[in-house]
C-alpha atoms as a PDB file:
ATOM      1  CA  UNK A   1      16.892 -19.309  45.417  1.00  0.00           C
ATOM      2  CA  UNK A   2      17.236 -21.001  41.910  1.00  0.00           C
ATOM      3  CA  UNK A   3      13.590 -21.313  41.369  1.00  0.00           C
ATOM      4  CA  UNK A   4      12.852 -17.393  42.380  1.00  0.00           C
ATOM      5  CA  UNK A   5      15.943 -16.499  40.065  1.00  0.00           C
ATOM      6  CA  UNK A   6      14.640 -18.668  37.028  1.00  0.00           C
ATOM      7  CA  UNK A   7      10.799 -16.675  38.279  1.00  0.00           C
ATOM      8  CA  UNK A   8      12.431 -13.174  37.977  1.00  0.00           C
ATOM      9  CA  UNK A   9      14.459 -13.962  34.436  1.00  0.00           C
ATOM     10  CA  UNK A  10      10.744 -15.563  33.104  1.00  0.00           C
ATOM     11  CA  UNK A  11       8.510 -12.442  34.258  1.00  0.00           C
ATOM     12  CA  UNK A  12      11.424 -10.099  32.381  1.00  0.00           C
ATOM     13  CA  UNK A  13      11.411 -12.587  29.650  1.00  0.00           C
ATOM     14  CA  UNK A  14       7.390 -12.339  29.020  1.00  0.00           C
ATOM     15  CA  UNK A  15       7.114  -8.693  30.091  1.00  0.00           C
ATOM     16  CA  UNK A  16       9.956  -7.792  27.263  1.00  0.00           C
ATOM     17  CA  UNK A  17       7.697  -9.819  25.078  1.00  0.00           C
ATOM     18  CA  UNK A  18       4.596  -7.618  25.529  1.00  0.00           C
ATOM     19  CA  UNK A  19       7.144  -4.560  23.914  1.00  0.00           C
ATOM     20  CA  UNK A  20       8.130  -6.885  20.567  1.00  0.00           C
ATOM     21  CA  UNK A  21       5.006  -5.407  18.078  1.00  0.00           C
ATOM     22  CA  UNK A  22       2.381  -7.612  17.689  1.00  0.00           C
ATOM     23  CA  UNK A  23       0.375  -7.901  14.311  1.00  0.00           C
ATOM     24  CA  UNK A  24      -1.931  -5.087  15.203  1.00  0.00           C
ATOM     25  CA  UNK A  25       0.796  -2.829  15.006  1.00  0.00           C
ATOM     26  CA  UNK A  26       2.831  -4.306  12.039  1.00  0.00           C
ATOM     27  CA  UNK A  27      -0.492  -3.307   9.632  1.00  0.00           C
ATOM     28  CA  UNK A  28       1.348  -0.063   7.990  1.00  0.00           C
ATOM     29  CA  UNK A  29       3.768  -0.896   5.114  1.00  0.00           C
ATOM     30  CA  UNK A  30       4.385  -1.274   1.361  1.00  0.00           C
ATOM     31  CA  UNK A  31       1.624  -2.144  -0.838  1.00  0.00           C
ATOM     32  CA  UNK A  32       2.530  -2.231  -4.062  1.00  0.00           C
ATOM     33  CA  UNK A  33       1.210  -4.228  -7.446  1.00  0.00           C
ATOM     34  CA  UNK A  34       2.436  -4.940 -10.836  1.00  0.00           C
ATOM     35  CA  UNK A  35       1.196  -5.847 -14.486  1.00  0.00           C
ATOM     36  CA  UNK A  36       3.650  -7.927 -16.530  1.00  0.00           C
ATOM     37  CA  UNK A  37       2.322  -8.082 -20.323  1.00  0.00           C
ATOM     38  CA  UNK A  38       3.725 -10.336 -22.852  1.00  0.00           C
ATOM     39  CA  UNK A  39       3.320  -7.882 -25.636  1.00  0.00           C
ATOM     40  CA  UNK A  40       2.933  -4.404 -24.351  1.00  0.00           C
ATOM     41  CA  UNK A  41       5.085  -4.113 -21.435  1.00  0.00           C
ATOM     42  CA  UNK A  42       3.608  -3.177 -18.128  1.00  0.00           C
ATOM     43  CA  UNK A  43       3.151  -1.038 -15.038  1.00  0.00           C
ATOM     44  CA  UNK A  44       3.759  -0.857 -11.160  1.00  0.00           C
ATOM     45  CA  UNK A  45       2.704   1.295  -8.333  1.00  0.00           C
ATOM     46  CA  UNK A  46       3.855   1.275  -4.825  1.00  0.00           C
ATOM     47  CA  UNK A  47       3.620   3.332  -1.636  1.00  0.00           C
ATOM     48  CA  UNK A  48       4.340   3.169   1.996  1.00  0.00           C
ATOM     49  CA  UNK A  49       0.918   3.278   3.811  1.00  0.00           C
ATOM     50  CA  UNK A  50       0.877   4.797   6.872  1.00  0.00           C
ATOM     51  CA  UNK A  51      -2.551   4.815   9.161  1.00  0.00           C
ATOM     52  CA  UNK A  52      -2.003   7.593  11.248  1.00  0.00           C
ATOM     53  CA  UNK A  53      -5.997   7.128  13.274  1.00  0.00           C
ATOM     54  CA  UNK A  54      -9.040   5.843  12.595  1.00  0.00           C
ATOM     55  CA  UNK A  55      -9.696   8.529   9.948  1.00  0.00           C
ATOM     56  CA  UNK A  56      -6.451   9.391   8.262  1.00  0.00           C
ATOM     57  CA  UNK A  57      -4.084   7.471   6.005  1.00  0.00           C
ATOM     58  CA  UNK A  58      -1.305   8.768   4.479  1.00  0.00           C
ATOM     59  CA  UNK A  59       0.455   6.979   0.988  1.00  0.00           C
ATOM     60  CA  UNK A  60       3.933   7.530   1.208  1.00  0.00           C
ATOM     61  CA  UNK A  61       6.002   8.381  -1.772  1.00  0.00           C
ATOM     62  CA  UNK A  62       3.678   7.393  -4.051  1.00  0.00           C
ATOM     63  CA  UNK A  63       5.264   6.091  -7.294  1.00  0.00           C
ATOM     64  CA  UNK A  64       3.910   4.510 -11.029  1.00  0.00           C
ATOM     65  CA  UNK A  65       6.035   3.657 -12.881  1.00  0.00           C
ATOM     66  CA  UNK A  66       5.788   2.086 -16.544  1.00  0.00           C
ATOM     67  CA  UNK A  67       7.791  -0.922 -17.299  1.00  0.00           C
ATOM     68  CA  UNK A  68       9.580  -1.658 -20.901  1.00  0.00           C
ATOM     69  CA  UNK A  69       9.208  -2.296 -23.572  1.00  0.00           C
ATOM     70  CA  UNK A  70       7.544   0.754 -24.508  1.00  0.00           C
ATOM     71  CA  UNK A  71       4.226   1.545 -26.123  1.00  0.00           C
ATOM     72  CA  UNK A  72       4.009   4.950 -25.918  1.00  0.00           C
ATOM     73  CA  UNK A  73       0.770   4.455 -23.468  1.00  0.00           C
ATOM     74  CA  UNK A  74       0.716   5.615 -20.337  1.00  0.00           C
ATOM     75  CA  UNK A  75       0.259   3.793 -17.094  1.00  0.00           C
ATOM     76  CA  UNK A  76      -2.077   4.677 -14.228  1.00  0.00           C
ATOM     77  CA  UNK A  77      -2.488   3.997 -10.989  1.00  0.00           C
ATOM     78  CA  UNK A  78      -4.814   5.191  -7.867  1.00  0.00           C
ATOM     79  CA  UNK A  79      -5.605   4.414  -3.335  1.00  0.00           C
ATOM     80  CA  UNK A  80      -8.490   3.144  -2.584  1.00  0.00           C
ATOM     81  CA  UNK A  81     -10.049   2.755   0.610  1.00  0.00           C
ATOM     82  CA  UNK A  82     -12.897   1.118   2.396  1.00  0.00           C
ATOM     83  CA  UNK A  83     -14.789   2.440   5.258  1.00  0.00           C
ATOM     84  CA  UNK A  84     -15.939   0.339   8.270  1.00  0.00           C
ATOM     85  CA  UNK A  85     -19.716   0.604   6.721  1.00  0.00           C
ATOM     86  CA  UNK A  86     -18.487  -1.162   3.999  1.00  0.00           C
ATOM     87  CA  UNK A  87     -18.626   1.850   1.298  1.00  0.00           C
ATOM     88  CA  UNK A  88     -15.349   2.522  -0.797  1.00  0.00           C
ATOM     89  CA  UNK A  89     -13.383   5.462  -2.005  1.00  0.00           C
ATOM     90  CA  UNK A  90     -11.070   6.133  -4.239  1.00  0.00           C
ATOM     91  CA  UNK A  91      -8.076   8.813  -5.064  1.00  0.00           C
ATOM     92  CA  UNK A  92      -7.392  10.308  -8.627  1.00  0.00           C
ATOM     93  CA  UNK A  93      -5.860   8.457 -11.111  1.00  0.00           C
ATOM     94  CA  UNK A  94      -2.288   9.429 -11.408  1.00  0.00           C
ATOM     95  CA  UNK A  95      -0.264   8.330 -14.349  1.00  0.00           C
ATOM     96  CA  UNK A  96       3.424   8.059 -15.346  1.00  0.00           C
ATOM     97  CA  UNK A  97       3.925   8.996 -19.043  1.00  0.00           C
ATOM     98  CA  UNK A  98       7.694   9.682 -18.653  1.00  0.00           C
ATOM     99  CA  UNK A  99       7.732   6.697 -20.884  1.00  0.00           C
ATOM    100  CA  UNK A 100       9.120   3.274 -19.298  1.00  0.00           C
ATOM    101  CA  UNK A 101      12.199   4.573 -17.025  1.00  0.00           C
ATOM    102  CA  UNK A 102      14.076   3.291 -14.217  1.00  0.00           C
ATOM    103  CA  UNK A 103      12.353   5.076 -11.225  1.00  0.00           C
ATOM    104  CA  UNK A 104       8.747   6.178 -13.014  1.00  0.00           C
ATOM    105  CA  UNK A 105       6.910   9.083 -11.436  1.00  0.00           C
ATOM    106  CA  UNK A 106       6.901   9.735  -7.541  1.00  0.00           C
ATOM    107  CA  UNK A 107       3.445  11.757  -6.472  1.00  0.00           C
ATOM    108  CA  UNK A 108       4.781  12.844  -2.803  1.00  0.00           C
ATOM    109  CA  UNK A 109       2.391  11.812  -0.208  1.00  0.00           C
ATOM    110  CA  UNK A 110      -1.414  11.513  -0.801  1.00  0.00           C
ATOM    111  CA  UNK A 111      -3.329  11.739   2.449  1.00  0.00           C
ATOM    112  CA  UNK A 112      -6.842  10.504   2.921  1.00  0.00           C
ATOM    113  CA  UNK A 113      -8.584  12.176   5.579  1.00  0.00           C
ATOM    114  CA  UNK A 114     -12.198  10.890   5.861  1.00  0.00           C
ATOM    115  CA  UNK A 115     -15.308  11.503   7.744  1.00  0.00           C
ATOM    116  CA  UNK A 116     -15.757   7.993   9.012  1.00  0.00           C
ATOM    117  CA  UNK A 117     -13.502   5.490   9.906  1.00  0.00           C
ATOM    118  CA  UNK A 118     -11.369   3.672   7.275  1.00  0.00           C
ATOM    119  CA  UNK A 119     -11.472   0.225   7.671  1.00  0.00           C
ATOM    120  CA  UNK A 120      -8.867  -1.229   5.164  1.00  0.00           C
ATOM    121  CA  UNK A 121      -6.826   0.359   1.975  1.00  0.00           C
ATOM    122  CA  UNK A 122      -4.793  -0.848  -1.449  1.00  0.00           C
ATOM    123  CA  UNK A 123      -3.079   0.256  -4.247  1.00  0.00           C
ATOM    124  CA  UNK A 124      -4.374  -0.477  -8.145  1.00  0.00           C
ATOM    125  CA  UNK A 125      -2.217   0.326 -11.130  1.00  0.00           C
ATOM    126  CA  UNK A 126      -3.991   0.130 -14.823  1.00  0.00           C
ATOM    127  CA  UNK A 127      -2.004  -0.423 -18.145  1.00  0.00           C
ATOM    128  CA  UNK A 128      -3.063  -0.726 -21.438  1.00  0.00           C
ATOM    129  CA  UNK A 129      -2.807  -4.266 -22.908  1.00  0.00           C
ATOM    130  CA  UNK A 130      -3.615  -3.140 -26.593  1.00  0.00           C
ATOM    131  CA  UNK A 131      -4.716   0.406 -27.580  1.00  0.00           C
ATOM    132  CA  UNK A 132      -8.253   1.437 -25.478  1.00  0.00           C
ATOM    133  CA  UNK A 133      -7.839  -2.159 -23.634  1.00  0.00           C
ATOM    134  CA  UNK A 134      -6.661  -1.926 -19.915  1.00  0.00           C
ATOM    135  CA  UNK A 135      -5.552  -4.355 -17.329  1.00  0.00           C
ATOM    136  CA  UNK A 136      -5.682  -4.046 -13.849  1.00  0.00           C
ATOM    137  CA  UNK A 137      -4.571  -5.218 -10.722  1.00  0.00           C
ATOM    138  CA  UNK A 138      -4.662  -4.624  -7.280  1.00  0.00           C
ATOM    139  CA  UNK A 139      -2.430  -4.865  -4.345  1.00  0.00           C
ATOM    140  CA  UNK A 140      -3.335  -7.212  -0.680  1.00  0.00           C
ATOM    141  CA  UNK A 141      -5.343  -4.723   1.083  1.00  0.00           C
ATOM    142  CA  UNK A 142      -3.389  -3.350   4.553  1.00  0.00           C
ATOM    143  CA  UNK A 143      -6.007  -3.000   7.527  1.00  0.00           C
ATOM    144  CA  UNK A 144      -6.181  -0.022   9.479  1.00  0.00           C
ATOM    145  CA  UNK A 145      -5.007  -1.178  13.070  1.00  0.00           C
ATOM    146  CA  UNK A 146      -6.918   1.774  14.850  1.00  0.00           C
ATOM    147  CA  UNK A 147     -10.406   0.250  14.300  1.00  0.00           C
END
């Protein structure tokens, strides 16, 4: 009676396991990345991506935002994406020149709607480091968990 009881409680135990998400389905989230200059302040650009099928991604509230001090210079920031043939895209450049504010400038949603499937996606944000001299960086790429 014991063992079929302790039988019963494992099976629940595994089945209620199969619900917890796995790391196929944990692949939407914040990417985000951020310059930190020495001299000339810096940038940051985040959004929520959401993959919503093999084809479509959508960038949730996506926001650039220039960190202090100031340089009058305006930060930029764009999505990329790659395909699963291995080309890449990329969105337009959108830039926060609201000067270097606590909450920098939110874009809304951008949503990439592609022709063939979209393998894997990140964030880059641009700054200037002196005046026409950028930096860039980029965020970890997110993989799309419908491919």
């Amino acid at each position: 009676m014991k063992t079929r009881i302790l039988g019963a409680a494992l099976g629940i135990a595994v089945l209620s396991g199969l619900l917890v998400a796995s790391p196929a389905q944990a692949r939407d989230g914040v990417s985000s990345a951020r310059i930190d200059t020495a001299r000339y302040g810096g940038g940051s650009v985040r959004a929520t991506v959401d993959f919503v099928n093999r084809r479509k991604v959508v960038f949730r509230n996506f926001t650039v935002r220039d960190l202090c001090p100031g340089d009058n210079l305006p930060v930029r920031a764009r999505a990329w994406w790659r395909h699963t043939d291995g080309t890449n895209g990329y969105g337009a450049w959108k830039s926060d020149t609201n000067g270097c504010g606590d909450d920098g400038t939110n874009f809304g949603n951008i949503t990439r709607r592609s022709t063939k499937p979209i393998a894997m996606v990140w964030v880059e944000v641009s700054v200037y480091i002196r005046p026409g001299e950028r930096t860039t960086k980029i965020s970890k790429t997110r993989d799309n968990q419908y491919n």
